[in-house]
C-alpha atoms as a PDB file:
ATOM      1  CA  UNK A   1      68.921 115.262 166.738  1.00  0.00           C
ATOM      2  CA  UNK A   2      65.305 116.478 166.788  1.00  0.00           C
ATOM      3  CA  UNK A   3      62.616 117.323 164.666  1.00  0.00           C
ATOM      4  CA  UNK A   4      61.689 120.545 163.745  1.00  0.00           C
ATOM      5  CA  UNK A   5      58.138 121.439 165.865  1.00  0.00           C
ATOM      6  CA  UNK A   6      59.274 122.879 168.678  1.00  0.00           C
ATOM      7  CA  UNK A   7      62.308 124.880 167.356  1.00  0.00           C
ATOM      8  CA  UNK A   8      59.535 126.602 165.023  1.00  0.00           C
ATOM      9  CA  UNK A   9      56.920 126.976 167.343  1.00  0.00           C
ATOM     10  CA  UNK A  10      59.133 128.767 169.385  1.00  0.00           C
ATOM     11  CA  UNK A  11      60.850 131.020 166.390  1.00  0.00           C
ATOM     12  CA  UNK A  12      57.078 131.740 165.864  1.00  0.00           C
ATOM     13  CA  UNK A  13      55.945 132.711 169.415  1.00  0.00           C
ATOM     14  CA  UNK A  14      59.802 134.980 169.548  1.00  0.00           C
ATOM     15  CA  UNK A  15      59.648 136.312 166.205  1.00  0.00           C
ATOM     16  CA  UNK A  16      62.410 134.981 164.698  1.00  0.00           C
ATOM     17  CA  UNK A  17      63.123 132.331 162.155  1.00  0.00           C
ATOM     18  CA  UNK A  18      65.554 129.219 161.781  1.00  0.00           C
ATOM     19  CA  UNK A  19      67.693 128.958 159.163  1.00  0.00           C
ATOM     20  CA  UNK A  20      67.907 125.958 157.064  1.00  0.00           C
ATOM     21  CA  UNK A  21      70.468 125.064 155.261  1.00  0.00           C
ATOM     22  CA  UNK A  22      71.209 122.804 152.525  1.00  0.00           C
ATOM     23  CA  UNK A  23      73.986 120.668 152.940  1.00  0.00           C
ATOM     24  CA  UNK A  24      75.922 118.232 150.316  1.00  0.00           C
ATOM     25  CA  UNK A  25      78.562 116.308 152.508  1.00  0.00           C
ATOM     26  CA  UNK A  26      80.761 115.957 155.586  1.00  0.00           C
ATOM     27  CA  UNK A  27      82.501 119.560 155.372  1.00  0.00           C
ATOM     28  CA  UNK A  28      79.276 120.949 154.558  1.00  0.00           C
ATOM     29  CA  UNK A  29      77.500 120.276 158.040  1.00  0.00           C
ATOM     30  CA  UNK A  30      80.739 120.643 160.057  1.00  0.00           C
ATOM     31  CA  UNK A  31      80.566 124.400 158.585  1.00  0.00           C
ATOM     32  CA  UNK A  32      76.953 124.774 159.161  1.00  0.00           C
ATOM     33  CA  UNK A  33      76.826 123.141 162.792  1.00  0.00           C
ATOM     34  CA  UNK A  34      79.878 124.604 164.095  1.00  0.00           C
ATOM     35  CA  UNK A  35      78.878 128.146 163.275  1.00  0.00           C
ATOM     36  CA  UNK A  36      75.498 127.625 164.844  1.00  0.00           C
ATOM     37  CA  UNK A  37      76.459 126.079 167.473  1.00  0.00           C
ATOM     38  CA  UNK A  38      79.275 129.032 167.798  1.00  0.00           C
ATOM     39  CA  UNK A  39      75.987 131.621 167.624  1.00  0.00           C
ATOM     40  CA  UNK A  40      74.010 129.339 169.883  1.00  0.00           C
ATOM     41  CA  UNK A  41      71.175 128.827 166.541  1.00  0.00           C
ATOM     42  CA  UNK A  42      68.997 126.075 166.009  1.00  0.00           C
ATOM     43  CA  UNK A  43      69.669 125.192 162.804  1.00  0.00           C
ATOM     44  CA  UNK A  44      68.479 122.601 160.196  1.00  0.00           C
ATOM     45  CA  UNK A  45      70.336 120.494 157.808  1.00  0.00           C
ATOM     46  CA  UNK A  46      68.393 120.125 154.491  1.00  0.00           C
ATOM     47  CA  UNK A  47      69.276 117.572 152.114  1.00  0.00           C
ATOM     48  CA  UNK A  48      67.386 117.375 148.259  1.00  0.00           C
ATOM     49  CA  UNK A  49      67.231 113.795 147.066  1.00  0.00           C
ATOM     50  CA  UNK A  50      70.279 114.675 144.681  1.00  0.00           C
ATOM     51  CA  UNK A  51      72.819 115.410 148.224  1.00  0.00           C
ATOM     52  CA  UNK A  52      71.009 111.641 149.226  1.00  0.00           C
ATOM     53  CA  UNK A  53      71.520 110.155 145.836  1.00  0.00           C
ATOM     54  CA  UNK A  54      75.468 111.248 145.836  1.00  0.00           C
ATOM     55  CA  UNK A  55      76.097 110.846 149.663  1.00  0.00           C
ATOM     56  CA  UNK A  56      73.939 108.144 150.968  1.00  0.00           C
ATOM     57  CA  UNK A  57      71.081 108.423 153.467  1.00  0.00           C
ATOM     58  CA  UNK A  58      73.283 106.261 155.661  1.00  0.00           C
ATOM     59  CA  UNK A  59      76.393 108.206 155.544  1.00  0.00           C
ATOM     60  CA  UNK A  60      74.293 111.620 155.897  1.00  0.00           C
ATOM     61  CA  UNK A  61      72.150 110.112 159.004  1.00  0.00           C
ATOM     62  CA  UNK A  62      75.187 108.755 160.607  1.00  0.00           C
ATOM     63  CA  UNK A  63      77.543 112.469 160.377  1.00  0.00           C
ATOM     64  CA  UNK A  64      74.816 114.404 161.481  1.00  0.00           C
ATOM     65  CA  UNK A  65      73.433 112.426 164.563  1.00  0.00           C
ATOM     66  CA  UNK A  66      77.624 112.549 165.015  1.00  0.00           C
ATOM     67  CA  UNK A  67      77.213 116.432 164.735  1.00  0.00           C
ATOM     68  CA  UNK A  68      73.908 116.303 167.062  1.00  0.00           C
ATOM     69  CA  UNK A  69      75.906 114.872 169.975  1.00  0.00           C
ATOM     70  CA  UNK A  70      78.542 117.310 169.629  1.00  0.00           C
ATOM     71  CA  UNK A  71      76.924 120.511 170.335  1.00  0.00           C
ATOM     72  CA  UNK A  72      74.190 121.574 172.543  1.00  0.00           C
ATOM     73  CA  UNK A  73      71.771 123.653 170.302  1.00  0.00           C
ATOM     74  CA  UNK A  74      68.866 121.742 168.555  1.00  0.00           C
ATOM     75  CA  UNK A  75      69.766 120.060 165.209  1.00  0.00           C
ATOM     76  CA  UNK A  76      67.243 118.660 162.416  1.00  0.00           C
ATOM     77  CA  UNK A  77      68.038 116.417 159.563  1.00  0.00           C
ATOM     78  CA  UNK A  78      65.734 117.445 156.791  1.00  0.00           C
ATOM     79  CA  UNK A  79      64.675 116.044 153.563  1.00  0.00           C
ATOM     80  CA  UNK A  80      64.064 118.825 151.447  1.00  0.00           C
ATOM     81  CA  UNK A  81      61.644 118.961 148.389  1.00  0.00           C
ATOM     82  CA  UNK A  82      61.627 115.053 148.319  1.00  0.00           C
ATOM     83  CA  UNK A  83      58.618 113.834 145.790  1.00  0.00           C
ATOM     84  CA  UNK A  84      57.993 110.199 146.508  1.00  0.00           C
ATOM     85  CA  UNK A  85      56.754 108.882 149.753  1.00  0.00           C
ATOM     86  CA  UNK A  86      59.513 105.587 149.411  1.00  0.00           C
ATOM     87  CA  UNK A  87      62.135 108.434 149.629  1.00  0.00           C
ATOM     88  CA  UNK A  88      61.070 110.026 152.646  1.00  0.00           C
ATOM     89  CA  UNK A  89      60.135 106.642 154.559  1.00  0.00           C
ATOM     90  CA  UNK A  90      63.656 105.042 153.706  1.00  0.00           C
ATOM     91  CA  UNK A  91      65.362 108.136 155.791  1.00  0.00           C
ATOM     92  CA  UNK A  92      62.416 107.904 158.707  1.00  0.00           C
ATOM     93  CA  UNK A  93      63.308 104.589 158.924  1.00  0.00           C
ATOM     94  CA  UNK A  94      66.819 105.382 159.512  1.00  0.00           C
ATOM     95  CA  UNK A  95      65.941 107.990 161.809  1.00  0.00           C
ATOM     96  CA  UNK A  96      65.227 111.073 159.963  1.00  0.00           C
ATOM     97  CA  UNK A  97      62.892 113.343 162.234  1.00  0.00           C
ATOM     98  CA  UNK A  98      61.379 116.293 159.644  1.00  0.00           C
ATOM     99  CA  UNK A  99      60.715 116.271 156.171  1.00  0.00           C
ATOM    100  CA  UNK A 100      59.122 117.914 152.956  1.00  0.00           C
ATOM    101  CA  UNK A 101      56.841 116.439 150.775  1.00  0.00           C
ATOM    102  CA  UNK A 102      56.778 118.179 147.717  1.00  0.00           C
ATOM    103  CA  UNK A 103      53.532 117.642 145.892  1.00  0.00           C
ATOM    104  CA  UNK A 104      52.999 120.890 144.173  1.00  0.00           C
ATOM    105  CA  UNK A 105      53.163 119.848 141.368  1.00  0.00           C
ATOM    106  CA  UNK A 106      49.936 117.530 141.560  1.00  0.00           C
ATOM    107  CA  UNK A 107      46.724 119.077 141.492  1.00  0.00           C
ATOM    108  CA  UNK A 108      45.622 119.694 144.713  1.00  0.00           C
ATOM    109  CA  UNK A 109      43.196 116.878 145.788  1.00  0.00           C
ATOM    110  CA  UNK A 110      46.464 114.740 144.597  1.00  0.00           C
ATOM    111  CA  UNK A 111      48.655 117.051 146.505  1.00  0.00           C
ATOM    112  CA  UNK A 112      46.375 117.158 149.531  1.00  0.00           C
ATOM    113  CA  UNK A 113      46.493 113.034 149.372  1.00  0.00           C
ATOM    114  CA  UNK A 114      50.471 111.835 149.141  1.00  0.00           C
ATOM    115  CA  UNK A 115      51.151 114.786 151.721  1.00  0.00           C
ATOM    116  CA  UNK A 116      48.243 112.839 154.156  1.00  0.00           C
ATOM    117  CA  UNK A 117      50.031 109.835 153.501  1.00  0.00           C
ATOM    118  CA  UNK A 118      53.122 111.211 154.393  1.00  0.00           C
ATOM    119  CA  UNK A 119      52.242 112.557 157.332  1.00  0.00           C
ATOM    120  CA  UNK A 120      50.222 109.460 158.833  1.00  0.00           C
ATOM    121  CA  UNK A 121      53.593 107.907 158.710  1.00  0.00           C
ATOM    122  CA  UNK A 122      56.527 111.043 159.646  1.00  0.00           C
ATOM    123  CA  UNK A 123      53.219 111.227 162.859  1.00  0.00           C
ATOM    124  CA  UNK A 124      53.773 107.767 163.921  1.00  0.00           C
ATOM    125  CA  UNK A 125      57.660 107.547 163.692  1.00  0.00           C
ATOM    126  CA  UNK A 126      58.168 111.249 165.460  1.00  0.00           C
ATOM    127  CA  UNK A 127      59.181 113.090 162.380  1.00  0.00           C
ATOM    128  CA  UNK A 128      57.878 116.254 161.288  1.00  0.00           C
ATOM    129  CA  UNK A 129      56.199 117.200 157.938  1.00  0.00           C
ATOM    130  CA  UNK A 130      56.065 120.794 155.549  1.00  0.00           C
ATOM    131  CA  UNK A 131      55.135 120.785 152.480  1.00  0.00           C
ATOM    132  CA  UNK A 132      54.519 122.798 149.424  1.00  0.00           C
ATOM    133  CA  UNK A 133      51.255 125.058 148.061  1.00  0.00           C
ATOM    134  CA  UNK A 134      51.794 126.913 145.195  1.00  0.00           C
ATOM    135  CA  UNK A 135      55.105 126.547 143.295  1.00  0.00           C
ATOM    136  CA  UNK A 136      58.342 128.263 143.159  1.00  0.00           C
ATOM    137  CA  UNK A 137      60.074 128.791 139.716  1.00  0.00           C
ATOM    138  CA  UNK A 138      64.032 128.248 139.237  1.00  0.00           C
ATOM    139  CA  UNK A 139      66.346 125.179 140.048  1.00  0.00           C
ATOM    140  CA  UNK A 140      66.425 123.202 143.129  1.00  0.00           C
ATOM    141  CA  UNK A 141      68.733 120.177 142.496  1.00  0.00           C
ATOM    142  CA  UNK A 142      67.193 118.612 139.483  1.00  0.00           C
ATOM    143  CA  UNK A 143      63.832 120.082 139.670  1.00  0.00           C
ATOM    144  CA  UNK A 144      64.080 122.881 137.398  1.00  0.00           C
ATOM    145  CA  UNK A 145      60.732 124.907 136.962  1.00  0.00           C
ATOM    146  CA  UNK A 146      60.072 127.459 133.971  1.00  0.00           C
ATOM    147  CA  UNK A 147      58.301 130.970 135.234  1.00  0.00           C
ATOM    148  CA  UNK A 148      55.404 130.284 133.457  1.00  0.00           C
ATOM    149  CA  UNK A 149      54.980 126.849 135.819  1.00  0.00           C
ATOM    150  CA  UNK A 150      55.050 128.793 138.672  1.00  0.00           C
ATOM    151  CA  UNK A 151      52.337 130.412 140.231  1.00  0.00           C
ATOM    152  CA  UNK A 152      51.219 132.379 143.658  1.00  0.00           C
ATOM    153  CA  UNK A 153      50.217 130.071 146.956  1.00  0.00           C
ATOM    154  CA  UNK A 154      46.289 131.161 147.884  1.00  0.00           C
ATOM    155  CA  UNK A 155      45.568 132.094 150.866  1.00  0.00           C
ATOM    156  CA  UNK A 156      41.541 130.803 151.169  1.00  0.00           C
ATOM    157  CA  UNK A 157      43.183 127.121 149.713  1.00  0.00           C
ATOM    158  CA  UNK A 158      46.287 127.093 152.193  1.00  0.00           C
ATOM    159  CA  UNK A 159      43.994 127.434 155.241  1.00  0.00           C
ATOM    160  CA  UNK A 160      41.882 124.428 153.653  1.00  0.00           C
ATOM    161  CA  UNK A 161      45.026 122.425 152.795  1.00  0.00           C
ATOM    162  CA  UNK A 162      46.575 122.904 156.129  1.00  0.00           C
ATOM    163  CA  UNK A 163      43.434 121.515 157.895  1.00  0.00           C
ATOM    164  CA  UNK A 164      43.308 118.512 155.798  1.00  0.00           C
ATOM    165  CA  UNK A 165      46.226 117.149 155.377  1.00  0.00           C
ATOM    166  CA  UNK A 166      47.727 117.852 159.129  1.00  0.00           C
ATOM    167  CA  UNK A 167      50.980 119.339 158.084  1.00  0.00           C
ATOM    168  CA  UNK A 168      53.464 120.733 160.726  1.00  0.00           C
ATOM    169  CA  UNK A 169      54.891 123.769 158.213  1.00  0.00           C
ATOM    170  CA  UNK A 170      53.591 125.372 154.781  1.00  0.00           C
ATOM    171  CA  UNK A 171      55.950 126.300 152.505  1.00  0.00           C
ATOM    172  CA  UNK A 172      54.214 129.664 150.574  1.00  0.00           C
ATOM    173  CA  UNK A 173      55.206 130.802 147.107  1.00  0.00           C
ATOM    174  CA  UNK A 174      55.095 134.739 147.372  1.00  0.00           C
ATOM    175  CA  UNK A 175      57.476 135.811 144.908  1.00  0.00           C
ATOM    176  CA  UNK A 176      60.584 133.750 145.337  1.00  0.00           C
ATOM    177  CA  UNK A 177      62.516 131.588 143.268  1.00  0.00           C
ATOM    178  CA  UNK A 178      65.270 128.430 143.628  1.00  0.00           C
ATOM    179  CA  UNK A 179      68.824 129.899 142.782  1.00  0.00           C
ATOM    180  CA  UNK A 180      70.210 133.068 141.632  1.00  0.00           C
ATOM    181  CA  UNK A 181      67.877 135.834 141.041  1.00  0.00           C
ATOM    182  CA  UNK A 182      68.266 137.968 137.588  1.00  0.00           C
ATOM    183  CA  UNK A 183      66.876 140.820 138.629  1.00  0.00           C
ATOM    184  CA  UNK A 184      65.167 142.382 142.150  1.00  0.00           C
ATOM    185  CA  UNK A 185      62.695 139.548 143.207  1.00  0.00           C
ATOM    186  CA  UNK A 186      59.381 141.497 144.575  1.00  0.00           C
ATOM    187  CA  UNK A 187      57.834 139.569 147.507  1.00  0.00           C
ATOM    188  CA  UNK A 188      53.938 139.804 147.641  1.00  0.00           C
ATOM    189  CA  UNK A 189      53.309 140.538 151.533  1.00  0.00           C
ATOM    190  CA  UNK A 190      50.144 141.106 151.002  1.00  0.00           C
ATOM    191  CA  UNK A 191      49.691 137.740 150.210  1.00  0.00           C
ATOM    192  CA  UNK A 192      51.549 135.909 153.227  1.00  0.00           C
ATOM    193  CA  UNK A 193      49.719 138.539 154.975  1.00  0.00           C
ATOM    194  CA  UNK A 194      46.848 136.947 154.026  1.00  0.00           C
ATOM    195  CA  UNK A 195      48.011 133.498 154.713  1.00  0.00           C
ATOM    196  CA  UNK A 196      49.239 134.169 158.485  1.00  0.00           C
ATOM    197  CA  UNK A 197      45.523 135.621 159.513  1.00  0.00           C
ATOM    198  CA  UNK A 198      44.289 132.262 157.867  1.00  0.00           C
ATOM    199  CA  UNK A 199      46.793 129.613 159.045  1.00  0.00           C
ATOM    200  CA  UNK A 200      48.338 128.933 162.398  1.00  0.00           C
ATOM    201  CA  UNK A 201      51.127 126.690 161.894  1.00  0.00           C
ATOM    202  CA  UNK A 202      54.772 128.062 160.822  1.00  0.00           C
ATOM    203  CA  UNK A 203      55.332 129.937 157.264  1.00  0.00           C
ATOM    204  CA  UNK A 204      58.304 128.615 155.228  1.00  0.00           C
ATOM    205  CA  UNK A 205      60.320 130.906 152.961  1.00  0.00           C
ATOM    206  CA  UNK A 206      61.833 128.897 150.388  1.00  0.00           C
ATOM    207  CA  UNK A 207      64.747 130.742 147.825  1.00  0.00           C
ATOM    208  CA  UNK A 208      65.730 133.134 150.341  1.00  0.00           C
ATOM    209  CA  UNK A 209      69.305 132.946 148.765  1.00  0.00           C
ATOM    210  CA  UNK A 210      69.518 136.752 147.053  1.00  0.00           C
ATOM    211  CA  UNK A 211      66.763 138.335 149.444  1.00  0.00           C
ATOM    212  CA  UNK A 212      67.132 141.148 151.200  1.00  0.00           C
ATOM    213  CA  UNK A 213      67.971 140.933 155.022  1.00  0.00           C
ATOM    214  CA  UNK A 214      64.854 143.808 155.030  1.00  0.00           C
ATOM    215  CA  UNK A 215      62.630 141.587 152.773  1.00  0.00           C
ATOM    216  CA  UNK A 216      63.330 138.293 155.214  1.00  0.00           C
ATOM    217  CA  UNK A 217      62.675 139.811 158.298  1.00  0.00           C
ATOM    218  CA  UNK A 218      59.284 141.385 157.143  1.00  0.00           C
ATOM    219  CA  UNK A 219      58.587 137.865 155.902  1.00  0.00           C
ATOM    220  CA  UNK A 220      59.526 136.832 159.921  1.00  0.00           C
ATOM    221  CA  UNK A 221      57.095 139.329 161.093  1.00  0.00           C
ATOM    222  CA  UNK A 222      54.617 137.878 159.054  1.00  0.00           C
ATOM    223  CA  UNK A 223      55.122 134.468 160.226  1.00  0.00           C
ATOM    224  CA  UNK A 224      57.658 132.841 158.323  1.00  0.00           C
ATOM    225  CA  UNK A 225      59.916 131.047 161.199  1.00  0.00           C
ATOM    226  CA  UNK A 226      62.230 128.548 158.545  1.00  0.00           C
ATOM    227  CA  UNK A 227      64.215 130.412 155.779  1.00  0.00           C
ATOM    228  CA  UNK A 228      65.896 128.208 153.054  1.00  0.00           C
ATOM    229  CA  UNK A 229      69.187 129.080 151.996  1.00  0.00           C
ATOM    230  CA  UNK A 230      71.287 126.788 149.115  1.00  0.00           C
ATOM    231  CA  UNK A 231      73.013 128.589 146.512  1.00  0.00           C
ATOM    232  CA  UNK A 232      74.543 131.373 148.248  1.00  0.00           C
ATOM    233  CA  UNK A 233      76.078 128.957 150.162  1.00  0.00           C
ATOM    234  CA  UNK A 234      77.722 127.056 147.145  1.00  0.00           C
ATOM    235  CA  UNK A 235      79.250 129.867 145.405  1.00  0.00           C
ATOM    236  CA  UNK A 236      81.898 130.879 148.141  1.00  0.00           C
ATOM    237  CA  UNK A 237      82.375 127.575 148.678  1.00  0.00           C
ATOM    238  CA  UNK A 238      83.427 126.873 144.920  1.00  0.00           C
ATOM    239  CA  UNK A 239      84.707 129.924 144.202  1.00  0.00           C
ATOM    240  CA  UNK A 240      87.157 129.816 147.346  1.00  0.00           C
ATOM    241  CA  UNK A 241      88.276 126.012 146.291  1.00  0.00           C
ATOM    242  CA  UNK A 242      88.667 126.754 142.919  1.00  0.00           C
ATOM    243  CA  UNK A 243      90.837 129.717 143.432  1.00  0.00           C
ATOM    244  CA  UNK A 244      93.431 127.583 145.760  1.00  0.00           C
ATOM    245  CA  UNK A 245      93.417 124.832 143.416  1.00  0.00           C
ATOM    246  CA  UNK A 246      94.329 127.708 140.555  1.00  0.00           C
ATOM    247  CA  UNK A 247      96.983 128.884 143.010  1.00  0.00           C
ATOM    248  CA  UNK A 248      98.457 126.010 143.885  1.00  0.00           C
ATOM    249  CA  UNK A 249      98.660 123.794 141.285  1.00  0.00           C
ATOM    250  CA  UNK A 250     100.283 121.089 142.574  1.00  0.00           C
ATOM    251  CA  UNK A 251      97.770 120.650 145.974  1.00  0.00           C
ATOM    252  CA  UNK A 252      96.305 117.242 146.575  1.00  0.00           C
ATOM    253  CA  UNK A 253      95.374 116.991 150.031  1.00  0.00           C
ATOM    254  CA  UNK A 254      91.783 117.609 150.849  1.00  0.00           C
ATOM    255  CA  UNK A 255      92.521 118.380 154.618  1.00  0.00           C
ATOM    256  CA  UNK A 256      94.319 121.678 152.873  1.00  0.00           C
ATOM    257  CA  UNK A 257      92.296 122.629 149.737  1.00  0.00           C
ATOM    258  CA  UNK A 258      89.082 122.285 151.352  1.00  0.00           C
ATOM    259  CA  UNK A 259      89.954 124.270 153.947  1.00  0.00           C
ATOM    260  CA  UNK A 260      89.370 127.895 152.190  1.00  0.00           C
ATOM    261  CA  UNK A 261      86.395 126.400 150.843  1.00  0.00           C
ATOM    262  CA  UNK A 262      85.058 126.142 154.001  1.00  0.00           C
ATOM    263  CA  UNK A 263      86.182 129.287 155.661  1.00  0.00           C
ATOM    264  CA  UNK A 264      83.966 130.921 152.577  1.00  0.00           C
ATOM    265  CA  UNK A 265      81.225 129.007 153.632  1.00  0.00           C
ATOM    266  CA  UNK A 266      81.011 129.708 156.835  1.00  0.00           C
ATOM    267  CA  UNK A 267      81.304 133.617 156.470  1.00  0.00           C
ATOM    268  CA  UNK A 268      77.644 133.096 154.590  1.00  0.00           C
ATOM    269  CA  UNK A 269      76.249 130.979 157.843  1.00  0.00           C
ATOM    270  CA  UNK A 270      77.212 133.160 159.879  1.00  0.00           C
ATOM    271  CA  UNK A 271      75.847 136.168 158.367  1.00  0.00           C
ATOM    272  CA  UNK A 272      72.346 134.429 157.607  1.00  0.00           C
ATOM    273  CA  UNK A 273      71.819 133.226 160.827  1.00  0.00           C
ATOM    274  CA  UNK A 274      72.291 137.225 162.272  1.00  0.00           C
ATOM    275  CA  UNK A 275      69.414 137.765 159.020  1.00  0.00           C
ATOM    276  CA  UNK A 276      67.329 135.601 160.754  1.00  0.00           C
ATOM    277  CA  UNK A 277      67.764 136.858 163.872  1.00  0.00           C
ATOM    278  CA  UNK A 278      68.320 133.405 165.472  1.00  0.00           C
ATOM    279  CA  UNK A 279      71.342 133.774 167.447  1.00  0.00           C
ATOM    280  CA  UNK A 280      71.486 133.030 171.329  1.00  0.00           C
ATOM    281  CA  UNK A 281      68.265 131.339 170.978  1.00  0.00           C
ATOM    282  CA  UNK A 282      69.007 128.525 172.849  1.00  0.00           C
END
């Protein structure tokens, strides 16, 4: 299990971005980490503080360091959108190598401050650190923000935020959003544009889940080398379990009803990673 510097730097030097995907519980990351390591993809395993709440740090740690040893393509644990420092040094401390404080919320000297403290620590302890300028609207776990709370990262603030604080990935809002999308989101490349002549670290695209395959890899060109992908990963999954439950009525054994569920799921890894062009990377 490793942290995430390396596998970006080199997605950024090749072009090419790895996927991250948010996982809930122990069929979750064996679909995600057996179809990367099936398409030879780095891949990271992001868990909100809701997926730590329900499944423990501990248990989550323990099944993917077991997943880490299994396959030989790198593998990151990562704690995604976590708000409090106590969160993200509980999971270092258990061995958690890459996380992202999310302080965009804060006004920026207060943003620019917790993400320096998190990084003085995730530094010392080997972990990695992204975090957030700007703000996405939509739901991620419990965070749920209204359109009108969300608002466009800047480019001439990023490069200034990214100096100070000594992150290891920015996370840019250009136009997505967390969940579903209503209508045909419009990415501002302009903007991240902008942001990759100003900042030399790698771009994050958060709420790829709904973006075009075009729209993604134009964001990859312009130096996005993570992609976040959650809720288009849920759906099949739910959908395909609830339909064998409604099918079978009588099933009761896990080992069978989750299996469909899974299948699903790993149709949608599979065809992100190819999005991301991240296959036989490694």
């Amino acid at each position: 299990m490793v942290n995430t510097k390396d596998m970006l730097l080199k997605a950024q030097k090749e072009k090419y971005a790895v996927p991250a995907f948010n996982i809930h519980n122990l069929e979750t990351i064996q679909v995600v980490v057996e179809a990367a390591a099936e398409m030879r993809s780095p891949v990271i395993l992001a868990g909100t503080p809701g997926t730590f709440s329900y499944a423990g740090r501990d248990y989550v740690q323990a099944i993917v360091e077991t997943a880490a040893q299994k396959y030989n393509i790198p593998i990151a644990l990562h704690l995604d959108h976590h708000e409090t420092f106590e969160d993200i040094k509980e999971s270092i401390d258990l061995g958690t190598k890459s996380a992202m404080i999310d302080a965009s919320h804060f006004p920026f000297e207060e943003n620019i401050k917790l993400v320096q403290e998190v990084v003085a620590y995730a530094h010392a302890n080997g972990a990695t650190v992204e975090a957030e300028l700007g703000r996405l609207g939509g739901q991620e776990d419990d965070l749920v923000v209204d359109d009108k709370d969300s608002f466009f990262t800047d480019p001439t603030a990023a490069k200034e935020y990214v100096e100070r604080t000594g992150i290891d990935s920015l996370a840019v809002a250009i136009g997505t959003a967390h969940g579903m999308y209503k209508s045909e989101p419009k990415l501002d490349f302009e903007r991240l544009a902008e942001i990759q002549k100003l900042v030399d670290i790698p771009l994050v695209l958060h709420g790829a889940s709904g973006i075009s395959v075009e729209d993604v890899r134009r964001s990859i060109e312009l130096g996005v080398c993570k992609v976040n992908i959650a809720t288009e990963l849920k759906i099949p999954f739910s959908n395909a379990l609830r339909e064998f439950l409604v099918e079978n009525e009588d099933a009761n054994d896990p080992r069978k009803y989750m299996a469909p569920a899974k299948a699903a799921m790993r149709e949608v890894v599979i065809e992100k990673i190819k999005m991301c062009k991240s296959e036989n990377r490694y």
